[in-house]
C-alpha atoms as a PDB file:
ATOM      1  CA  UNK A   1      -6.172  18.404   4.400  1.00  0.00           C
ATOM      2  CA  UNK A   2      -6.298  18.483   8.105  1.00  0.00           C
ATOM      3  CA  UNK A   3      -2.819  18.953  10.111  1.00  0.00           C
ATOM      4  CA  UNK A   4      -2.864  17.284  13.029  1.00  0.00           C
ATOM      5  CA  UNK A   5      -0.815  16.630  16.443  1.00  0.00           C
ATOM      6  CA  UNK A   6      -0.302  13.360  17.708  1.00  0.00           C
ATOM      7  CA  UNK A   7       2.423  14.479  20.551  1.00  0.00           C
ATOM      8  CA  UNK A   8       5.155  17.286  20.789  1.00  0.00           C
ATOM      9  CA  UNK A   9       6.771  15.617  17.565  1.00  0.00           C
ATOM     10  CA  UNK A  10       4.689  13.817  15.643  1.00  0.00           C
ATOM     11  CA  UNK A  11       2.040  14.926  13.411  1.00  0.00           C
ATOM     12  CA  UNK A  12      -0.068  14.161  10.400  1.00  0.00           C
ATOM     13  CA  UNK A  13      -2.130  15.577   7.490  1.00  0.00           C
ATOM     14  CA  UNK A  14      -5.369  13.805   7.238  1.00  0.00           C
ATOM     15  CA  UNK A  15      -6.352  13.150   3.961  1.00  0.00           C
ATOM     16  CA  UNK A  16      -7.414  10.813   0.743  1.00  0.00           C
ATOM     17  CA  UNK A  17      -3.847   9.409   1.166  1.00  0.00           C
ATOM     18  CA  UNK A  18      -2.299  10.435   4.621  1.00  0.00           C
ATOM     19  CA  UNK A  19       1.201  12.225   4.906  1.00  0.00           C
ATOM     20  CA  UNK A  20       3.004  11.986   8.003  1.00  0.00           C
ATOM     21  CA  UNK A  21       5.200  14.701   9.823  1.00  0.00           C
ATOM     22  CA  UNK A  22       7.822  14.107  12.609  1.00  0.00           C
ATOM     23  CA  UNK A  23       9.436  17.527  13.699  1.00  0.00           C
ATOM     24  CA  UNK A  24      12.732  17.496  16.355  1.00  0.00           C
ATOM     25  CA  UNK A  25      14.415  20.964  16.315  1.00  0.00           C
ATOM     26  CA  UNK A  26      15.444  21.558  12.960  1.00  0.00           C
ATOM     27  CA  UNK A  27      14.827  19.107  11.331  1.00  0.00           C
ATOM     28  CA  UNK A  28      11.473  17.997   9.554  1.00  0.00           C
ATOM     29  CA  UNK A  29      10.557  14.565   8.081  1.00  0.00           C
ATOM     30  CA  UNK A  30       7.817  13.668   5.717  1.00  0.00           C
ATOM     31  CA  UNK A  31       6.580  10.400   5.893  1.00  0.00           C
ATOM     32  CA  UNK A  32       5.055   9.887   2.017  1.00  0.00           C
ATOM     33  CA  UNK A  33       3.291  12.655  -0.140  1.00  0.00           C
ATOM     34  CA  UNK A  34       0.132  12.833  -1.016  1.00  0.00           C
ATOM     35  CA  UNK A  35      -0.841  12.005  -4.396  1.00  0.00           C
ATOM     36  CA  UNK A  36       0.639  15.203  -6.745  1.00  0.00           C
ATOM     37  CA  UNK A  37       2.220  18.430  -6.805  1.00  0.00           C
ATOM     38  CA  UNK A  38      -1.275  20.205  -5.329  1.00  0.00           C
ATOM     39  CA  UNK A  39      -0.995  17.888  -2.545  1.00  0.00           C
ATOM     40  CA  UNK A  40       2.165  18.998  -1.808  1.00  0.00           C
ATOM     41  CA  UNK A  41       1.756  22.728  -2.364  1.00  0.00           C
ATOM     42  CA  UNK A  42      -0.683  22.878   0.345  1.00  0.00           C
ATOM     43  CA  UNK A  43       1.420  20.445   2.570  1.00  0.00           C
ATOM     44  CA  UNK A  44       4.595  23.063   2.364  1.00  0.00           C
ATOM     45  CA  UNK A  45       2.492  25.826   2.476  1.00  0.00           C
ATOM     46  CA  UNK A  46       0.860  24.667   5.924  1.00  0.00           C
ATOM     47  CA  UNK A  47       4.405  23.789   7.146  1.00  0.00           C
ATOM     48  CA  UNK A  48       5.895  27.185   6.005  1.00  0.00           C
ATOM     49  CA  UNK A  49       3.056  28.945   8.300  1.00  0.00           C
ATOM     50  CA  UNK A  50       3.937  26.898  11.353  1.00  0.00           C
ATOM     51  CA  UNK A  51       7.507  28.079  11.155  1.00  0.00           C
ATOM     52  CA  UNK A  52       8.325  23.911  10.730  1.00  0.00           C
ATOM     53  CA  UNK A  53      11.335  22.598   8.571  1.00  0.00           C
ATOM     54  CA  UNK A  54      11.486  19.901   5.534  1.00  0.00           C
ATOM     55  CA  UNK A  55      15.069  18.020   5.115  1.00  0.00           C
ATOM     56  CA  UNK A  56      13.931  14.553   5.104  1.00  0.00           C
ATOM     57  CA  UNK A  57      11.397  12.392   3.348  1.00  0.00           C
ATOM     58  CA  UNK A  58      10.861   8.678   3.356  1.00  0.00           C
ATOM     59  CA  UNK A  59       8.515   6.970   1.171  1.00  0.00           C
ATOM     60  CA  UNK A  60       7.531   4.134   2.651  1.00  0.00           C
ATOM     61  CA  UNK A  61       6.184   2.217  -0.710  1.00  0.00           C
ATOM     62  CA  UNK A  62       6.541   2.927  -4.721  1.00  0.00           C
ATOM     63  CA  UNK A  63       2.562   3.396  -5.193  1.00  0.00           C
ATOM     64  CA  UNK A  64       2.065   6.799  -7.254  1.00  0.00           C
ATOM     65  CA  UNK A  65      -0.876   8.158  -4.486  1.00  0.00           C
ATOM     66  CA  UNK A  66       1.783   7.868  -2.007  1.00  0.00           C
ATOM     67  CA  UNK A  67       5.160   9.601  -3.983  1.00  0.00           C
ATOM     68  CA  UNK A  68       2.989  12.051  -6.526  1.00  0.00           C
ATOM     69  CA  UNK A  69       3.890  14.655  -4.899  1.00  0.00           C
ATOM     70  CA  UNK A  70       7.718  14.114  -4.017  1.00  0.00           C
ATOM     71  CA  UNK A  71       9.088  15.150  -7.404  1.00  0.00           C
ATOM     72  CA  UNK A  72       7.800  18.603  -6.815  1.00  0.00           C
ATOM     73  CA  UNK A  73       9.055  18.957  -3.241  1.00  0.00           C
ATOM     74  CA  UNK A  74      12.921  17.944  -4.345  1.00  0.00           C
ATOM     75  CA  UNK A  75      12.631  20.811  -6.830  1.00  0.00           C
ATOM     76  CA  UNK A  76      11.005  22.690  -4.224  1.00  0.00           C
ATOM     77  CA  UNK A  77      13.188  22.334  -1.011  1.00  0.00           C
ATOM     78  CA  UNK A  78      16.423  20.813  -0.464  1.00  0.00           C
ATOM     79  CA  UNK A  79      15.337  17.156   0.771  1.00  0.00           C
ATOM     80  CA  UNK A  80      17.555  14.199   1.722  1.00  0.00           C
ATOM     81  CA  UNK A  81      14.929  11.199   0.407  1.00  0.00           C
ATOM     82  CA  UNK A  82      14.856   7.879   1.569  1.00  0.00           C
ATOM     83  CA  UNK A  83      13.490   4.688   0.075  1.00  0.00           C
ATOM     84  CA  UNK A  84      13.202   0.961   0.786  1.00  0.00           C
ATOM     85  CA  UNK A  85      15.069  -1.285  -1.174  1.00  0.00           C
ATOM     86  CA  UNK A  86      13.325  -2.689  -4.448  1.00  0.00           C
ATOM     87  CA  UNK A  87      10.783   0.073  -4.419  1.00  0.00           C
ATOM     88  CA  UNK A  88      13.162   3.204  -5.042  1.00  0.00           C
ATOM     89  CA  UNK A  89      13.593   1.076  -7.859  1.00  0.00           C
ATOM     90  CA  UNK A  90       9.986   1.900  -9.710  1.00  0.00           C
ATOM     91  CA  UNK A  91      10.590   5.519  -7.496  1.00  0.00           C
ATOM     92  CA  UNK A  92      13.228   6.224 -10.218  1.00  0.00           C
ATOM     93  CA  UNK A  93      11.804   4.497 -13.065  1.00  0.00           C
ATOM     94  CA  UNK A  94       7.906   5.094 -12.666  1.00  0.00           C
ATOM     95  CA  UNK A  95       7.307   3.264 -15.342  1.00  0.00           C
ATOM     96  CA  UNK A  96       7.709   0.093 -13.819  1.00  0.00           C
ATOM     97  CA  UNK A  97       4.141   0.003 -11.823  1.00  0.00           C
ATOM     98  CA  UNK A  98       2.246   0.167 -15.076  1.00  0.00           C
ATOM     99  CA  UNK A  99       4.349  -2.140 -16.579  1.00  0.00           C
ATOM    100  CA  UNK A 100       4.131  -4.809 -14.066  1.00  0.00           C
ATOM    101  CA  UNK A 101       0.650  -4.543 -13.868  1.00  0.00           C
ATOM    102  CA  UNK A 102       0.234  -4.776 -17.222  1.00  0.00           C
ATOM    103  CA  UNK A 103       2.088  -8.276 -17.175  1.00  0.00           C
ATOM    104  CA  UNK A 104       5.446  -6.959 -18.405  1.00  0.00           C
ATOM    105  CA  UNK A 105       3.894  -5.392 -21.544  1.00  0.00           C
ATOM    106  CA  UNK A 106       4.341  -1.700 -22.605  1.00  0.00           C
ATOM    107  CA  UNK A 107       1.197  -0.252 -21.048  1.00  0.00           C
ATOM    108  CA  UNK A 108      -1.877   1.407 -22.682  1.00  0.00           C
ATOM    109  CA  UNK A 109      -1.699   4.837 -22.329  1.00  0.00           C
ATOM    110  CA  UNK A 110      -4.567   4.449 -20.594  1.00  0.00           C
ATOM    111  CA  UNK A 111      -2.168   2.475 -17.986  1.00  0.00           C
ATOM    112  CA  UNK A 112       0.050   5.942 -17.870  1.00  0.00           C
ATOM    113  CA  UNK A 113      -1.896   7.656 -15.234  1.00  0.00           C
ATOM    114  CA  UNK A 114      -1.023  10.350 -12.430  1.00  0.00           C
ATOM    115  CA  UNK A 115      -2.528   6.968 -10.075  1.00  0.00           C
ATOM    116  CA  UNK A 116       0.017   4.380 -11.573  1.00  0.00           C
ATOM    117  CA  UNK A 117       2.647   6.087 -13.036  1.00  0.00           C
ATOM    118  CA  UNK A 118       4.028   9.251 -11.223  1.00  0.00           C
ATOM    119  CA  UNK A 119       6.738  11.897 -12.193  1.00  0.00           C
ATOM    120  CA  UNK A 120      10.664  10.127 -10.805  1.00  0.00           C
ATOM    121  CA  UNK A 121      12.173  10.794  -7.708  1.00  0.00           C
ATOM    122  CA  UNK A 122      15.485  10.835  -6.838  1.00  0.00           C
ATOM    123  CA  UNK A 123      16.355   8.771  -3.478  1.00  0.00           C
ATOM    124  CA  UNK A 124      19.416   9.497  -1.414  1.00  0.00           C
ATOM    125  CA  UNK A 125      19.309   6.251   0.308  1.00  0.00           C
ATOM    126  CA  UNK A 126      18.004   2.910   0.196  1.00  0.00           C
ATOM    127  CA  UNK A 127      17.518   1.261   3.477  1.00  0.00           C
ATOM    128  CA  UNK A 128      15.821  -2.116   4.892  1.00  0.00           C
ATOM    129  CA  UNK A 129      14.358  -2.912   8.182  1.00  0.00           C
ATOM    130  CA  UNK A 130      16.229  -1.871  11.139  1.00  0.00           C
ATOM    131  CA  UNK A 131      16.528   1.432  13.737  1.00  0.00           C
ATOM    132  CA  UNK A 132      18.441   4.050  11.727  1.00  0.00           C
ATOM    133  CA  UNK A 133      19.935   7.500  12.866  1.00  0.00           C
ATOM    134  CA  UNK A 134      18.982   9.974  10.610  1.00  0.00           C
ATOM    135  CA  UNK A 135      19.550  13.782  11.242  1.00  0.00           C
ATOM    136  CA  UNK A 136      18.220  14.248  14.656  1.00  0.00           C
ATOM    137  CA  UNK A 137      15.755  11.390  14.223  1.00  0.00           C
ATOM    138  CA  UNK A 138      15.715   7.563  15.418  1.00  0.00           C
ATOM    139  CA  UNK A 139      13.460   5.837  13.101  1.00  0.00           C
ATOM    140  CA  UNK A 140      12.738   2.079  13.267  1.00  0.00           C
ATOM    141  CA  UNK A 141      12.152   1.002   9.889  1.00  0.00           C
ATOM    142  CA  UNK A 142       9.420  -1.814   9.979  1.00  0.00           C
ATOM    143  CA  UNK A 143       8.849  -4.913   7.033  1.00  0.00           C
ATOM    144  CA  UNK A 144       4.943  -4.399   6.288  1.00  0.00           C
ATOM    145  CA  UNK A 145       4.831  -6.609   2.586  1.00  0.00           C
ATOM    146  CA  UNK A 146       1.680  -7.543   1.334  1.00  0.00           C
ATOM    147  CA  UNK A 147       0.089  -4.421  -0.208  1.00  0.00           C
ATOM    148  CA  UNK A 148       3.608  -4.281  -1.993  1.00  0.00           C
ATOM    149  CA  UNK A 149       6.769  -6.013  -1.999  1.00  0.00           C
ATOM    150  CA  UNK A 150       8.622  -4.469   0.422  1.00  0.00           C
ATOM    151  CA  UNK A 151       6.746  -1.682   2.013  1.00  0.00           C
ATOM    152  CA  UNK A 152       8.229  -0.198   5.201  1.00  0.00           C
ATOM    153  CA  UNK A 153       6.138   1.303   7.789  1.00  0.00           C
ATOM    154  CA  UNK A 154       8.097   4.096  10.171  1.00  0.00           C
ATOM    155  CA  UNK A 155       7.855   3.679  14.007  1.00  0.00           C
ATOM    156  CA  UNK A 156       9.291   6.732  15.956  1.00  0.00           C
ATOM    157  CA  UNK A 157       8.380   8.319  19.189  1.00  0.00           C
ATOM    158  CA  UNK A 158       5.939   5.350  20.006  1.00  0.00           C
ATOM    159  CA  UNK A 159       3.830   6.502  16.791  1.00  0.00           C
ATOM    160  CA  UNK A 160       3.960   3.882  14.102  1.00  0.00           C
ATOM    161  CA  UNK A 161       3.079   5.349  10.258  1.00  0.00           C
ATOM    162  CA  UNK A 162       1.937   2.521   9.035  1.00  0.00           C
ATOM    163  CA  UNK A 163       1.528   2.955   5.186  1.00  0.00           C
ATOM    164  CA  UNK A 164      -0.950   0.564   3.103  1.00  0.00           C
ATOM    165  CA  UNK A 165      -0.463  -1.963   5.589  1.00  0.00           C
ATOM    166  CA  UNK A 166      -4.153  -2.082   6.843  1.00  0.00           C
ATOM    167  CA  UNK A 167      -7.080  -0.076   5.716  1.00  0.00           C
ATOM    168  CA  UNK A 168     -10.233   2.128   7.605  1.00  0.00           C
ATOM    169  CA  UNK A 169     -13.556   0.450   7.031  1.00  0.00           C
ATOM    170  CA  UNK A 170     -14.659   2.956   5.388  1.00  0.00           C
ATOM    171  CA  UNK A 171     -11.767   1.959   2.609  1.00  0.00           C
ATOM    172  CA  UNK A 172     -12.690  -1.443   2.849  1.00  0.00           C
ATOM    173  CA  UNK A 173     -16.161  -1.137   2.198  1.00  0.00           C
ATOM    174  CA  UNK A 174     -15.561   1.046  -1.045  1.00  0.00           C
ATOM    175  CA  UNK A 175     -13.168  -1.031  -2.185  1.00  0.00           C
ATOM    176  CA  UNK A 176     -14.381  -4.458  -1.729  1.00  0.00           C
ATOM    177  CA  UNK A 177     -11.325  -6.386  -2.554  1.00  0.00           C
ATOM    178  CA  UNK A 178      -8.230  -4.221  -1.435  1.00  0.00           C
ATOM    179  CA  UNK A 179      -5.613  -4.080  -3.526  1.00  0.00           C
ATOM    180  CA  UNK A 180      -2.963  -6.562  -1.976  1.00  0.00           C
ATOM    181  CA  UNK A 181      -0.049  -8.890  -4.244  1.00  0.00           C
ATOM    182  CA  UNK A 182       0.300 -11.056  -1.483  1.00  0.00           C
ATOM    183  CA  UNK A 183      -2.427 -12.677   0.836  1.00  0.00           C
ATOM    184  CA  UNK A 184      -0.134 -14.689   3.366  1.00  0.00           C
ATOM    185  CA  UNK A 185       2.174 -11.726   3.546  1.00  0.00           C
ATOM    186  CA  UNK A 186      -0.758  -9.209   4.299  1.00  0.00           C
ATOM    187  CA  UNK A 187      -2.270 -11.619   6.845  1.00  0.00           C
ATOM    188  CA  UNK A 188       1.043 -11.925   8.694  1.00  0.00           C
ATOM    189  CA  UNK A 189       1.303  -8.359   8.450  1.00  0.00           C
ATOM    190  CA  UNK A 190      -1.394  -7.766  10.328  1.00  0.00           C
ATOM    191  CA  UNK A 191      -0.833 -10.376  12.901  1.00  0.00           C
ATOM    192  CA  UNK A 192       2.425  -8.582  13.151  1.00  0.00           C
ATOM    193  CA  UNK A 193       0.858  -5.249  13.779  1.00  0.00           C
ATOM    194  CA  UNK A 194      -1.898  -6.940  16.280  1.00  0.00           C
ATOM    195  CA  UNK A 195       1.055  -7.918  18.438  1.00  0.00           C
ATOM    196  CA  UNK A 196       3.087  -4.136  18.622  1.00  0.00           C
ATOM    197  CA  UNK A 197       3.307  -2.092  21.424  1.00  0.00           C
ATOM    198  CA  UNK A 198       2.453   1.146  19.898  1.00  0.00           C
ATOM    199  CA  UNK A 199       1.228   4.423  21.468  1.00  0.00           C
ATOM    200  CA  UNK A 200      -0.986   4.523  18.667  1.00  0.00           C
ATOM    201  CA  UNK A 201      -0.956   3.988  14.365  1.00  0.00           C
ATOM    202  CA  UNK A 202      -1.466   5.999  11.070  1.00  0.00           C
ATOM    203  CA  UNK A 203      -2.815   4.036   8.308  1.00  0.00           C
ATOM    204  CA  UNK A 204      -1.861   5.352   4.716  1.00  0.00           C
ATOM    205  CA  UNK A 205      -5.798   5.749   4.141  1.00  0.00           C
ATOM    206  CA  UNK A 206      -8.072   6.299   7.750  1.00  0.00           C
ATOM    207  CA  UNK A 207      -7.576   7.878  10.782  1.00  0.00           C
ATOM    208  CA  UNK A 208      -5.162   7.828  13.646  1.00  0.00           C
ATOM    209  CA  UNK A 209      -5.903   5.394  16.453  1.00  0.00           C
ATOM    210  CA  UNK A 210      -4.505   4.673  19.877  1.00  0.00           C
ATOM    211  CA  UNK A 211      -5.467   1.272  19.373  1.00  0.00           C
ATOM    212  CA  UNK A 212      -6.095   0.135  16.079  1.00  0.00           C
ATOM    213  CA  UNK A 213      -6.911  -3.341  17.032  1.00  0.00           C
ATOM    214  CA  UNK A 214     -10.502  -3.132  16.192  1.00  0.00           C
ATOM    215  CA  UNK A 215      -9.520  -1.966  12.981  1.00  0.00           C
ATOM    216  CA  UNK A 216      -6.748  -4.329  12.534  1.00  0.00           C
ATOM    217  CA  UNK A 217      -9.380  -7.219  13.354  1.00  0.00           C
ATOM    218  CA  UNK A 218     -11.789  -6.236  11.044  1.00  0.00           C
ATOM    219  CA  UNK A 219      -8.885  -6.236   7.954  1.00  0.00           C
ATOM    220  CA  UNK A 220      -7.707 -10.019   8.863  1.00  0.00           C
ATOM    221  CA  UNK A 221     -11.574 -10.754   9.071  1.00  0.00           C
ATOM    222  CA  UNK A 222     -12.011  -8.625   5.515  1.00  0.00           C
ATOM    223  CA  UNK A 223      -9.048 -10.921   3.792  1.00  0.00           C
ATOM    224  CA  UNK A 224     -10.322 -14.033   5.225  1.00  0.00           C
ATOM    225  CA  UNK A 225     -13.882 -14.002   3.833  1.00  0.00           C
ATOM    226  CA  UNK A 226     -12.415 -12.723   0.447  1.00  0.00           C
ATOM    227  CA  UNK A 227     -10.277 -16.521   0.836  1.00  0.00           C
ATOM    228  CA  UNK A 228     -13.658 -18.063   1.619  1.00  0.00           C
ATOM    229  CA  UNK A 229     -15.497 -16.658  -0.895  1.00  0.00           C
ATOM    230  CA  UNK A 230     -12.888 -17.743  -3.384  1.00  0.00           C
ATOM    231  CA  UNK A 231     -13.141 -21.419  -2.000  1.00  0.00           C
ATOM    232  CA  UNK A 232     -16.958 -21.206  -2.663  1.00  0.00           C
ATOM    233  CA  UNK A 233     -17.046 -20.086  -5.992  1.00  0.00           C
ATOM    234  CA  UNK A 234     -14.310 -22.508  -6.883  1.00  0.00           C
ATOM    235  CA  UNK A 235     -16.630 -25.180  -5.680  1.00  0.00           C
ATOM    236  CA  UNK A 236     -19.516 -24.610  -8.023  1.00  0.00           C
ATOM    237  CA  UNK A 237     -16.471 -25.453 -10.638  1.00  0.00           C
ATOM    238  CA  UNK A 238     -15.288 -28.782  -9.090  1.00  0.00           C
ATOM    239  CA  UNK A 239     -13.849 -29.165 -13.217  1.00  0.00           C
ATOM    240  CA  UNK A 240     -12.035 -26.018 -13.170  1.00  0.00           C
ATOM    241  CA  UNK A 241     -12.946 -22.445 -14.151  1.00  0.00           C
ATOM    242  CA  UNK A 242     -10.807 -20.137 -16.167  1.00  0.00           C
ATOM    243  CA  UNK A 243      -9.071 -16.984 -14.449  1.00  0.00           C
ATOM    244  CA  UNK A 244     -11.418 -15.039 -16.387  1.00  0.00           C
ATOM    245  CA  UNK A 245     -14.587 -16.528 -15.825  1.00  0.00           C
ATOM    246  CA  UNK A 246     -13.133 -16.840 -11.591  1.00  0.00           C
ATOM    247  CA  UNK A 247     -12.427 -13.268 -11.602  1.00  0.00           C
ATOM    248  CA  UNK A 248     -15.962 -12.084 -13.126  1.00  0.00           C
ATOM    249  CA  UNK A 249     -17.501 -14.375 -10.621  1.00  0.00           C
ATOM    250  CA  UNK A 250     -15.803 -12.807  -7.538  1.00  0.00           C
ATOM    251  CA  UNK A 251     -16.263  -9.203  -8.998  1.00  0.00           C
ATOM    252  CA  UNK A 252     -20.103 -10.029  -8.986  1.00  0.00           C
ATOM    253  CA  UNK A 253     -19.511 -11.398  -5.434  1.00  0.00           C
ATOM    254  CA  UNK A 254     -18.454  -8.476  -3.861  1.00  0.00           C
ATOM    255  CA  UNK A 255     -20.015  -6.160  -6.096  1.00  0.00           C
ATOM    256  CA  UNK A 256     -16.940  -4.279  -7.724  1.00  0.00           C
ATOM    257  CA  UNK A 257     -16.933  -1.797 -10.292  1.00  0.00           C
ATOM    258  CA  UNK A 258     -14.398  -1.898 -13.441  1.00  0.00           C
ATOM    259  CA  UNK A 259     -15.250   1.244 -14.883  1.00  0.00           C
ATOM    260  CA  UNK A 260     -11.603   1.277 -17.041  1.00  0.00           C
ATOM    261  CA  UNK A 261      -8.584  -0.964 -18.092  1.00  0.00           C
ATOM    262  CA  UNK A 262      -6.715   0.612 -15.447  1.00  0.00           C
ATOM    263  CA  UNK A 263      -9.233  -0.229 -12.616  1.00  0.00           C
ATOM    264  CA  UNK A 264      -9.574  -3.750 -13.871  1.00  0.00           C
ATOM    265  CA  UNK A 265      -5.608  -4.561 -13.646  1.00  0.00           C
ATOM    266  CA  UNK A 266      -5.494  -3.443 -10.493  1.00  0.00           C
ATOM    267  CA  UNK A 267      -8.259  -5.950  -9.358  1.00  0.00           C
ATOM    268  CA  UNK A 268      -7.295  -8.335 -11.302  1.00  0.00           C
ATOM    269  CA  UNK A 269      -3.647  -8.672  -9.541  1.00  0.00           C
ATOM    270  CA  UNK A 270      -5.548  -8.584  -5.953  1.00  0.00           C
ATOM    271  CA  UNK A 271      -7.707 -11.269  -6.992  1.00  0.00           C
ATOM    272  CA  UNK A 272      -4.606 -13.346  -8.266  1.00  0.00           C
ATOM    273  CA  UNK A 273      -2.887 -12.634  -4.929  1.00  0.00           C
ATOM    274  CA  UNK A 274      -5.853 -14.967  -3.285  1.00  0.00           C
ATOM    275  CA  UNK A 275      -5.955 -17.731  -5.467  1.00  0.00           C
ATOM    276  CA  UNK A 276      -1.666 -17.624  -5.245  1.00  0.00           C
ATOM    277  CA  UNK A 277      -2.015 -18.169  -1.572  1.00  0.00           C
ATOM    278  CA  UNK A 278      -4.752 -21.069  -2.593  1.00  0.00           C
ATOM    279  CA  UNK A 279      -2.364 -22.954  -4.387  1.00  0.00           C
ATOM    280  CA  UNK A 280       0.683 -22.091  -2.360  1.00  0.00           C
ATOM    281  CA  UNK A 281      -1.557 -23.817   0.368  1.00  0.00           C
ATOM    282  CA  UNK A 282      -2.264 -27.067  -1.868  1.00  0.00           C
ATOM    283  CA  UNK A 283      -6.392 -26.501  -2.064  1.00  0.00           C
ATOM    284  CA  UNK A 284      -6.197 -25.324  -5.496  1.00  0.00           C
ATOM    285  CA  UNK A 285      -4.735 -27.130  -8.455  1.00  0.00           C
ATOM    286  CA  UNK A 286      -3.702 -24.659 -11.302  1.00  0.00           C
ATOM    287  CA  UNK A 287      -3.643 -26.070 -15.184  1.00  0.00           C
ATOM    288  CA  UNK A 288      -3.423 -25.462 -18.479  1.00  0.00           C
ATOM    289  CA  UNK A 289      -6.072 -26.270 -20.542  1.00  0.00           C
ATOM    290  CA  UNK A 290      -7.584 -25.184 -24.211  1.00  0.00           C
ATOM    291  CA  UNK A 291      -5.027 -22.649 -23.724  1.00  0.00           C
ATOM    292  CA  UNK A 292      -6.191 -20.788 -20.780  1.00  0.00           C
ATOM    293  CA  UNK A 293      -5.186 -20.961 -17.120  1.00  0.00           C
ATOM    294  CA  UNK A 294      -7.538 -23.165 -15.045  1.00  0.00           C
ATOM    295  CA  UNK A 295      -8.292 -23.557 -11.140  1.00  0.00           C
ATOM    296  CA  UNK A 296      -9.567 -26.292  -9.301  1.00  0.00           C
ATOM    297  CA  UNK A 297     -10.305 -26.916  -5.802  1.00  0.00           C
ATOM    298  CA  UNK A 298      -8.684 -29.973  -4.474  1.00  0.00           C
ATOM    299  CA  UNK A 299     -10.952 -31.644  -1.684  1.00  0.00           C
ATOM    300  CA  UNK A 300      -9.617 -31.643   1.698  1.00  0.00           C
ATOM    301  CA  UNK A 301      -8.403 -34.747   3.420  1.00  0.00           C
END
């Protein structure tokens, strides 16, 4: 992992899952984790060479890449932890993410994985949007819902660390369809972030930028032809197709990959996400039928 500068107090480690770093006098704060413990050994260990202090961490969403490694640094170094409200809640009960995504069922152990289900953290406080004092830092604590329920991305010193609120091309083209459990609330998100005024922004996965528009564009433009696509497919089914015979036709679409059960919930609750925001916006018509879920498009006035 590469540590970087972004000015005299803000830094961050470049990486598969990006950590952040804000340092003012003594006091350090780490913005997310890194995936497990070995993330976070060589995080601390970098830190420990610079001479530059850990006493705070916020984690701005309950997805295990982004808190793997927080368990280890509480037993590690004396941390006050922070959390947004709702997700602290699967932060000290991990098992909650692969329960939800398996529908409410106990998961597959399978499901129990170091990328769904990390070890608990404990979190000192549980905070919502706002500008909160904190040590010798002023944070303004940032709604960004839409990859989850109620993500918060950290603005401070003009630097905005902006979680899983928008992605790198690179990300979206290996991906295909990102994982999101809302489509309104990521588009808004990102017409949110299009309208900041930012010295610059950290994605959770991609590189800093000084202006992320471009990349910000090319997201909204991403999640829009995934919506079109959906409408298309839905209209060679002008009877109604089955979630399962919808969600095979999409995966073909973009060309994903469900090499394992764990994979496949994960695009199966993006994929739901688009067709929620579908009905939500009265073009598609959900049913029962022979037992099964079906979705139609409704034709447009």
């Amino acid at each position: 992992m590469e540590f970087i500068q972004i000015n005299h107090s803000c830094y961050y480690f470049n990486g598969p899952v990006n950590v952040g770093y804000v340092n003012e006098g003594e006091h350090g704060l780490l913005i997310d984790t890194g995936i497990d413990k070995q993330v976070m050994k060589k995080i601390i260990r970098k830190l420990e060479e610079l001479s530059l202090p850990i006493t705070h961490l916020f984690i701005t969403h309950a997805h295990a890449d982004h808190y793997g490694g927080a368990n280890y640094l509480q037993a590690s170094k004396r941390v006050y932890t922070i959390a947004p409200a709702v997700e602290e809640s699967i932060l000290q009960n991990p098992i909650l993410e692969p329960i939800y995504l398996s529908q409410g069922n106990r998961p597959l152990d399978e499901m129990r994985n170091k990328f769904l289900e990390a070890p608990p953290v404990r979190v000192d406080l549980v905070v919502t949007e706002g500008v909160i004092e904190l040590g010798q830092f002023n944070l303004e604590l940032i709604p960004l819902p839409g990859h989850s329920i109620n993500q918060l991305g950290v603005k401070v010193k003009r630097i905005l660390y902006a979680a899983d609120s928008y992605f790198s091309a690179e990300q979206l083209n290996k991906h295909r369809i990102p994982y999101i459990i809302d489509a309104d609330a990521t588009l808004a998100t990102l017409e949110k972030l299009l309208s900041m005024d930012v010295d610059g922004s950290i994605p959770g996965h991609g590189i800093y930028e000084e202006n992320p528009d471009q990349t910000l564009i090319t997201n909204y433009d991403h999640h829009v032809a995934i919506i079109e696509s959906m409408y298309e497919i839905l209209s060679m089914y002008e009877s109604g197709c089955s979630f399962e015979t919808f969600m095979s036709e999409m995966c073909r679409r973009w060309e994903v990959k469900l090499q394992s059960v764990s994979v496949w919930a994960l695009y199966r609750t993006a994929i739901n996400s688009y067709l929620l925001k579908g009905i939500e916006d009265k073009r598609i018509n959900v049913e029962i039928r022979d037992f099964s879920l079906y979705f139609t498009p409704i034709a447009e006035a």
